[in-house]
C-alpha atoms as a PDB file:
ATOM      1  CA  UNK A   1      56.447  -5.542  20.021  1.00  0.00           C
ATOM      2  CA  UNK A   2      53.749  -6.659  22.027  1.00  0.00           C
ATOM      3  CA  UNK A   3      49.650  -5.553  22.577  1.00  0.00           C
ATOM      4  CA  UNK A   4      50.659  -3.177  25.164  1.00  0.00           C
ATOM      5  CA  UNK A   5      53.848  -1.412  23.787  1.00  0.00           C
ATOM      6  CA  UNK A   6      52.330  -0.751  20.581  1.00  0.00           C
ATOM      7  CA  UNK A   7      51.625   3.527  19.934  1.00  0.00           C
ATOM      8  CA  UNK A   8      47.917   4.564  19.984  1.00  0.00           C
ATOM      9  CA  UNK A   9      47.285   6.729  17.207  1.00  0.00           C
ATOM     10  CA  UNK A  10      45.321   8.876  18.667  1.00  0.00           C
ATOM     11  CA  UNK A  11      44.913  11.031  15.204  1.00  0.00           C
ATOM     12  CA  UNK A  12      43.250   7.940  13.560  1.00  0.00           C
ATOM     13  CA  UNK A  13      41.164   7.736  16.664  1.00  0.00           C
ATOM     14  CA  UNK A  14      39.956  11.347  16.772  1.00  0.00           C
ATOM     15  CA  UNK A  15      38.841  11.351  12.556  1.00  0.00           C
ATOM     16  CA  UNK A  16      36.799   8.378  13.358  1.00  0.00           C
ATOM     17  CA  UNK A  17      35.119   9.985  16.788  1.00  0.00           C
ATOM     18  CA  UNK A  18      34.712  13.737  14.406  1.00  0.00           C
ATOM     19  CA  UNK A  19      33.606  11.275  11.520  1.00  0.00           C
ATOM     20  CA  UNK A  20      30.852   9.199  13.628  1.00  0.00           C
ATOM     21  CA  UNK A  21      29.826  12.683  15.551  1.00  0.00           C
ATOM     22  CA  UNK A  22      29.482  14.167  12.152  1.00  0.00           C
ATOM     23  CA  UNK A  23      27.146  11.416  11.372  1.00  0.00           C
ATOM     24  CA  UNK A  24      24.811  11.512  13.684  1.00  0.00           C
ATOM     25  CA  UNK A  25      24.904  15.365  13.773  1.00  0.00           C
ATOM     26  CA  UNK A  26      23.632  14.833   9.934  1.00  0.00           C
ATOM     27  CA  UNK A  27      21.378  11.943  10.500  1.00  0.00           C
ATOM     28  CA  UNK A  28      19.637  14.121  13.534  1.00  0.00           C
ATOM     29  CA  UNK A  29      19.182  17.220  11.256  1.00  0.00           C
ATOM     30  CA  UNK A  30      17.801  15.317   8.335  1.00  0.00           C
ATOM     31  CA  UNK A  31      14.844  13.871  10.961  1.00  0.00           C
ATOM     32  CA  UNK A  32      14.231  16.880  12.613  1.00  0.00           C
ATOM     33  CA  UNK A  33      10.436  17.662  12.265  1.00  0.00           C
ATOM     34  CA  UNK A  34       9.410  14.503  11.394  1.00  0.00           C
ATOM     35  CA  UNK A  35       8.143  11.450  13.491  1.00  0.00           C
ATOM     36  CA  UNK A  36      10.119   8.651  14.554  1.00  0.00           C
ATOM     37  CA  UNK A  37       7.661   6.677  12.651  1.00  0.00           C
ATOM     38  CA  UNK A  38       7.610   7.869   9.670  1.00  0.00           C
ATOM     39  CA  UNK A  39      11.049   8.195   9.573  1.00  0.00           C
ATOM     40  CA  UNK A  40      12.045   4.869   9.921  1.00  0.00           C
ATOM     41  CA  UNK A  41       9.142   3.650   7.439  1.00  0.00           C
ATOM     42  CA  UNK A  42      10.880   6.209   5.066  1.00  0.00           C
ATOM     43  CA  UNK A  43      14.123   4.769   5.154  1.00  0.00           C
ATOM     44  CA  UNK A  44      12.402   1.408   5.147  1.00  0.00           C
ATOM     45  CA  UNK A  45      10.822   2.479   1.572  1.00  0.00           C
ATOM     46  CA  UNK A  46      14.381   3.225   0.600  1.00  0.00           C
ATOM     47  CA  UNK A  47      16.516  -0.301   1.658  1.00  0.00           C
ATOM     48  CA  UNK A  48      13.530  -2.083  -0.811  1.00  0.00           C
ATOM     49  CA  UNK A  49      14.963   0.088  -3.874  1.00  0.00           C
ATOM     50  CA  UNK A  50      11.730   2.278  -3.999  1.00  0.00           C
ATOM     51  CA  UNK A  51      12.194   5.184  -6.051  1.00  0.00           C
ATOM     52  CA  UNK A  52      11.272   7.890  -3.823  1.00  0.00           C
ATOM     53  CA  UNK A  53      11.578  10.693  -6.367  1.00  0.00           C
ATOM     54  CA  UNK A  54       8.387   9.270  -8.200  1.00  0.00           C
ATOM     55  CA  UNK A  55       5.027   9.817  -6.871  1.00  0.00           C
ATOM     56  CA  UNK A  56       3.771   7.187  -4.756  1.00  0.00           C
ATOM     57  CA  UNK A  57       0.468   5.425  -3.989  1.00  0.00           C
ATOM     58  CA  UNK A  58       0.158   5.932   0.275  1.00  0.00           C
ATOM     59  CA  UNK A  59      -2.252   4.638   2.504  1.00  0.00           C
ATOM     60  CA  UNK A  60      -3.069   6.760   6.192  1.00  0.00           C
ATOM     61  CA  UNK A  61      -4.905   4.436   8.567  1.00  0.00           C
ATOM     62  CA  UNK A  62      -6.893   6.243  11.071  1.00  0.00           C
ATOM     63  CA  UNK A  63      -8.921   4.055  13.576  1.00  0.00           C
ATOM     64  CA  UNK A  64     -12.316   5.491  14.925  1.00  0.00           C
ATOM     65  CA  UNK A  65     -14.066   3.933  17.615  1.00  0.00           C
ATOM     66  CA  UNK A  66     -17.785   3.587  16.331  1.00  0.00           C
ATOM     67  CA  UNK A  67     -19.250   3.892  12.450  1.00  0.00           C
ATOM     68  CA  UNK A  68     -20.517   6.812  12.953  1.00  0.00           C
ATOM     69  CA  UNK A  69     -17.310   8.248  13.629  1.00  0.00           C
ATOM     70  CA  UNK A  70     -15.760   6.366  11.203  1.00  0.00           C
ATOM     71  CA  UNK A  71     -17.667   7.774   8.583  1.00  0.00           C
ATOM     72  CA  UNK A  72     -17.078  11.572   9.821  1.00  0.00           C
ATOM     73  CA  UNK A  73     -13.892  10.582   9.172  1.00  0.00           C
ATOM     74  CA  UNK A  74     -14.170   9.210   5.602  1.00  0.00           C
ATOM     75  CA  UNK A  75     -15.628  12.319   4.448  1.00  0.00           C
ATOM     76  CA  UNK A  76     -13.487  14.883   5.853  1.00  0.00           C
ATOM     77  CA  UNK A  77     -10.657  12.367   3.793  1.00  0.00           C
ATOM     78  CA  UNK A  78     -12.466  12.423   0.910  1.00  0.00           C
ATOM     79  CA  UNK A  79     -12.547  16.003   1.149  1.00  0.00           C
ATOM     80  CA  UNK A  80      -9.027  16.581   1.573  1.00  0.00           C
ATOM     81  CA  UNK A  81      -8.151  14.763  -1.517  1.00  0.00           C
ATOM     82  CA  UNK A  82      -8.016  10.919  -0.115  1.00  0.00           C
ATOM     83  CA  UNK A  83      -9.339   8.261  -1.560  1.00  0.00           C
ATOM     84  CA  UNK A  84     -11.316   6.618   0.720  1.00  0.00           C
ATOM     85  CA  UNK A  85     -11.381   2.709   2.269  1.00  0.00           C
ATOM     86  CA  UNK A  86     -13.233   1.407   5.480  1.00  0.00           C
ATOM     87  CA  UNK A  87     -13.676  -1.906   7.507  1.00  0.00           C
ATOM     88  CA  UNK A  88     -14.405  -3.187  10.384  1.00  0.00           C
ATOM     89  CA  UNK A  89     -11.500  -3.690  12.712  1.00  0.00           C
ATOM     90  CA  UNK A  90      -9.579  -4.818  15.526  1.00  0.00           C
ATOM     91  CA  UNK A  91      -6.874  -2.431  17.760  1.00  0.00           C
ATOM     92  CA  UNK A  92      -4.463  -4.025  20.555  1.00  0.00           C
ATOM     93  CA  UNK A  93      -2.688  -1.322  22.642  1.00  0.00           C
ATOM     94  CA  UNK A  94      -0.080  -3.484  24.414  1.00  0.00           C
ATOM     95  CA  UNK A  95       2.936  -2.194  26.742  1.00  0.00           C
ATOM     96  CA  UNK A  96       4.947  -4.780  25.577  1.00  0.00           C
ATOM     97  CA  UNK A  97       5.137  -7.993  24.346  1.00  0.00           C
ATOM     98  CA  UNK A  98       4.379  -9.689  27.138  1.00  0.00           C
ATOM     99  CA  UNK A  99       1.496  -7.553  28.610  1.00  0.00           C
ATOM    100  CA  UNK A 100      -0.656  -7.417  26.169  1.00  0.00           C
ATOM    101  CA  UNK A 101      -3.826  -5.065  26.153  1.00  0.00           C
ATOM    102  CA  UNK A 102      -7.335  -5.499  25.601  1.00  0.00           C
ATOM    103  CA  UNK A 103      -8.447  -6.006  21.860  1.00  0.00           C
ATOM    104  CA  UNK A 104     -10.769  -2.975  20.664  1.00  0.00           C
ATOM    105  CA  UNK A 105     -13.405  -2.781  17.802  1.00  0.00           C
ATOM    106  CA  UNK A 106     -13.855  -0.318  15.541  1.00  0.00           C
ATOM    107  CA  UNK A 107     -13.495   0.889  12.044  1.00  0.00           C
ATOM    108  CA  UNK A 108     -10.173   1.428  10.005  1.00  0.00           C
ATOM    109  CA  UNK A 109     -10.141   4.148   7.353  1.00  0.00           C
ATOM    110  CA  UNK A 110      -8.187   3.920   4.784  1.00  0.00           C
ATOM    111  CA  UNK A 111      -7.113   7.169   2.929  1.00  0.00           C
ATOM    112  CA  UNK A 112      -4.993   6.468   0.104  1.00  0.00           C
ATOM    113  CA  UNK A 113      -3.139   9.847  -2.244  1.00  0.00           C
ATOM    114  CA  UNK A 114      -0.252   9.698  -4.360  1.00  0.00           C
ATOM    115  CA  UNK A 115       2.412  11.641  -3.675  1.00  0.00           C
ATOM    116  CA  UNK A 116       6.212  12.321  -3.451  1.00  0.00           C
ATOM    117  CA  UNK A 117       7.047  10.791  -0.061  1.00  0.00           C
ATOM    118  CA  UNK A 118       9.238  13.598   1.304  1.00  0.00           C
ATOM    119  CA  UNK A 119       9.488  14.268   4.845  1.00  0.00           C
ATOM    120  CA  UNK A 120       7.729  17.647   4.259  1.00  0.00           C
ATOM    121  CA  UNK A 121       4.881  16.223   3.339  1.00  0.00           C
ATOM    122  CA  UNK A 122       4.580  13.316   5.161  1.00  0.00           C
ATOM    123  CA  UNK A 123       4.934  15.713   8.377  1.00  0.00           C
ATOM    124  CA  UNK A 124       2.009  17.995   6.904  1.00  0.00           C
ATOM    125  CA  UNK A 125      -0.354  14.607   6.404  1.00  0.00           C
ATOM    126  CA  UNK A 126       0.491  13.838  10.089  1.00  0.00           C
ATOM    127  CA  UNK A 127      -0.397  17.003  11.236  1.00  0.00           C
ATOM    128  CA  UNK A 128      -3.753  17.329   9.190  1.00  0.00           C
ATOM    129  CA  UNK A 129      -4.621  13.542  10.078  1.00  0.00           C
ATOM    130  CA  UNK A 130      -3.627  13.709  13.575  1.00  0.00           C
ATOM    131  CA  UNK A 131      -5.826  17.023  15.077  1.00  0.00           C
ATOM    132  CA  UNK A 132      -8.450  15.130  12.542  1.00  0.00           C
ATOM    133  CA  UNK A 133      -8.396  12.002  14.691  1.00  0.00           C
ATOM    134  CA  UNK A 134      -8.148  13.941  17.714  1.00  0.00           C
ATOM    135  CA  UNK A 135     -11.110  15.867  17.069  1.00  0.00           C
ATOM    136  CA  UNK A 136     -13.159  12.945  16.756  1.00  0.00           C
ATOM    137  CA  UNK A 137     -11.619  10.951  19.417  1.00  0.00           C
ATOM    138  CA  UNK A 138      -9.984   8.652  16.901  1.00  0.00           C
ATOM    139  CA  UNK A 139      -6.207   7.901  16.600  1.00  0.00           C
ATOM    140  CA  UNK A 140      -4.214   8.342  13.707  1.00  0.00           C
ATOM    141  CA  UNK A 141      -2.486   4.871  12.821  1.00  0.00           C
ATOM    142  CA  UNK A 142       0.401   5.987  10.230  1.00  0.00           C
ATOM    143  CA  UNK A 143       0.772   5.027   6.783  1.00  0.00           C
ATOM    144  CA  UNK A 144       2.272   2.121   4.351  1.00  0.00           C
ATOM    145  CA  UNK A 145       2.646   1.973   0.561  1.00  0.00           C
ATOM    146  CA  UNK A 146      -0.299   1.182  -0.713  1.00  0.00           C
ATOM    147  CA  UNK A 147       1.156  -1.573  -3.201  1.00  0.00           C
ATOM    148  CA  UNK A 148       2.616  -3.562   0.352  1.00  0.00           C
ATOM    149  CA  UNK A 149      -1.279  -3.535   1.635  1.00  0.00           C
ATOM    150  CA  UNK A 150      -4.232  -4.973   0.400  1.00  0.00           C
ATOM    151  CA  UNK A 151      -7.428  -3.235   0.173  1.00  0.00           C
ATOM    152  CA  UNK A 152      -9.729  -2.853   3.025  1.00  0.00           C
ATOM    153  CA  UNK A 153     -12.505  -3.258   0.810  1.00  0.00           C
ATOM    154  CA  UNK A 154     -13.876  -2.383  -2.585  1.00  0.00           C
ATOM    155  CA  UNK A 155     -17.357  -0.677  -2.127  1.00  0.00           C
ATOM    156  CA  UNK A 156     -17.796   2.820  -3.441  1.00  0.00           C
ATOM    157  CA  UNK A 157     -19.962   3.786  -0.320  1.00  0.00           C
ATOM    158  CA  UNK A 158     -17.847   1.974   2.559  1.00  0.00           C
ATOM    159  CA  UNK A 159     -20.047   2.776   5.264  1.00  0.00           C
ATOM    160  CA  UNK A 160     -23.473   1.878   3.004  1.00  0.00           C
ATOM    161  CA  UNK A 161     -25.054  -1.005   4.676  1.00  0.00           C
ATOM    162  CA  UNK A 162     -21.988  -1.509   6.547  1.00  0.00           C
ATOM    163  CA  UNK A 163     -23.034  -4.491   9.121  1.00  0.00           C
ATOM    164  CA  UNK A 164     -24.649  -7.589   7.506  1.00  0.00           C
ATOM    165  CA  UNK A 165     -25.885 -10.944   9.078  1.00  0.00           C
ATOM    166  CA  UNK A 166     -23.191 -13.065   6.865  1.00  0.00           C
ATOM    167  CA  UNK A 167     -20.229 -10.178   6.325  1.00  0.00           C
ATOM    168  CA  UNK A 168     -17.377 -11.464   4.088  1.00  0.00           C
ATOM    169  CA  UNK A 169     -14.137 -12.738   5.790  1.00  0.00           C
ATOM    170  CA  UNK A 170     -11.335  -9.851   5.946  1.00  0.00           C
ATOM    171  CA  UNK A 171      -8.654 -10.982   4.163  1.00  0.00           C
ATOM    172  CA  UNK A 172      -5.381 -12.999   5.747  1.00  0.00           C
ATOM    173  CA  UNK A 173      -2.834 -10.407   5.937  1.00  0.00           C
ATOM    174  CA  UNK A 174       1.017 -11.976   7.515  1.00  0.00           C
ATOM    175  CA  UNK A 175       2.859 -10.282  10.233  1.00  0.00           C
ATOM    176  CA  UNK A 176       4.993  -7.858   9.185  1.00  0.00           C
END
């Protein structure tokens, strides 16, 4: 029997269509509501054998174009239960890889909470980060584990005498 007498079995053929529609029907509903982002950083968490029913240490970046606004920032953070982190720092928008944008400064803030990373609640930070942000014409950056990052700084007061004439180097952090 050659290639093109052999039967088709077209039953075979339809469980695996039904079986990879089902998929993706299920994969769809379980990221509804949430951001493509965070989503993929969620499953991320998961491949590394992160046990995602145990609270969590989380870090939100949000980056604010001046001090001042920066520090608006930090307190409404602190308020909402975050602990709070700030630096100065660098943004690149870029449309691709090959157009690069123009580098910005600014300030990062850092608010770190522990918490059960669950979809639910990483959609709720979003939210409550993201009209944040907006309000202050900032932009809400997303989040990491806060074990993967190290720490924007170590001060208690992160915007007390924030600018100095001989400012320690920022620390060496690789691509990811």
């Amino acid at each position: 029997m050659t290639a093109e007498s052999a039967p088709v079995d077209w039953f075979a053929l339809l469980i695996i269509a039904a079986s990879a529609l089902m998929m993706l029907f299920l994969a769809r509903r379980a990221m509804r509501g949430m951001n493509q982002q965070d989503w993929i950083l969620l499953r991320k968490a998961r491949a590394t054998g992160i046990d995602l029913k145990l609270p969590q240490s989380v870090s939100f970046m949000v980056f604010a174009a001046t001090e001042a606004v920066g520090a608006e920032l930090a307190e409404k953070m602190r308020r909402e239960g975050f602990a709070i982190a700030a630096k100065p720092g660098q943004i690149q928008f870029a449309r691709n890889r090959n157009k690069p944008g123009t580098p910005q400064d600014g300030w990062l803030v850092s608010g770190t909470r522990t918490l059960v990373i669950v979809p639910e609640a990483l959609s709720a930070i979003r939210k409550t980060l993201t009209d944040m942000a907006i309000e202050h014409k900032a932009l809400y950056l997303g989040w990491q584990l806060a074990q993967t990052v190290p720490a924007l700084n170590t001060e208690a007061e992160p915007f007390a005498g924030s600018r100095t004439d001989n400012p320690a180097p920022a620390p060496e952090r690789p691509p990811q």
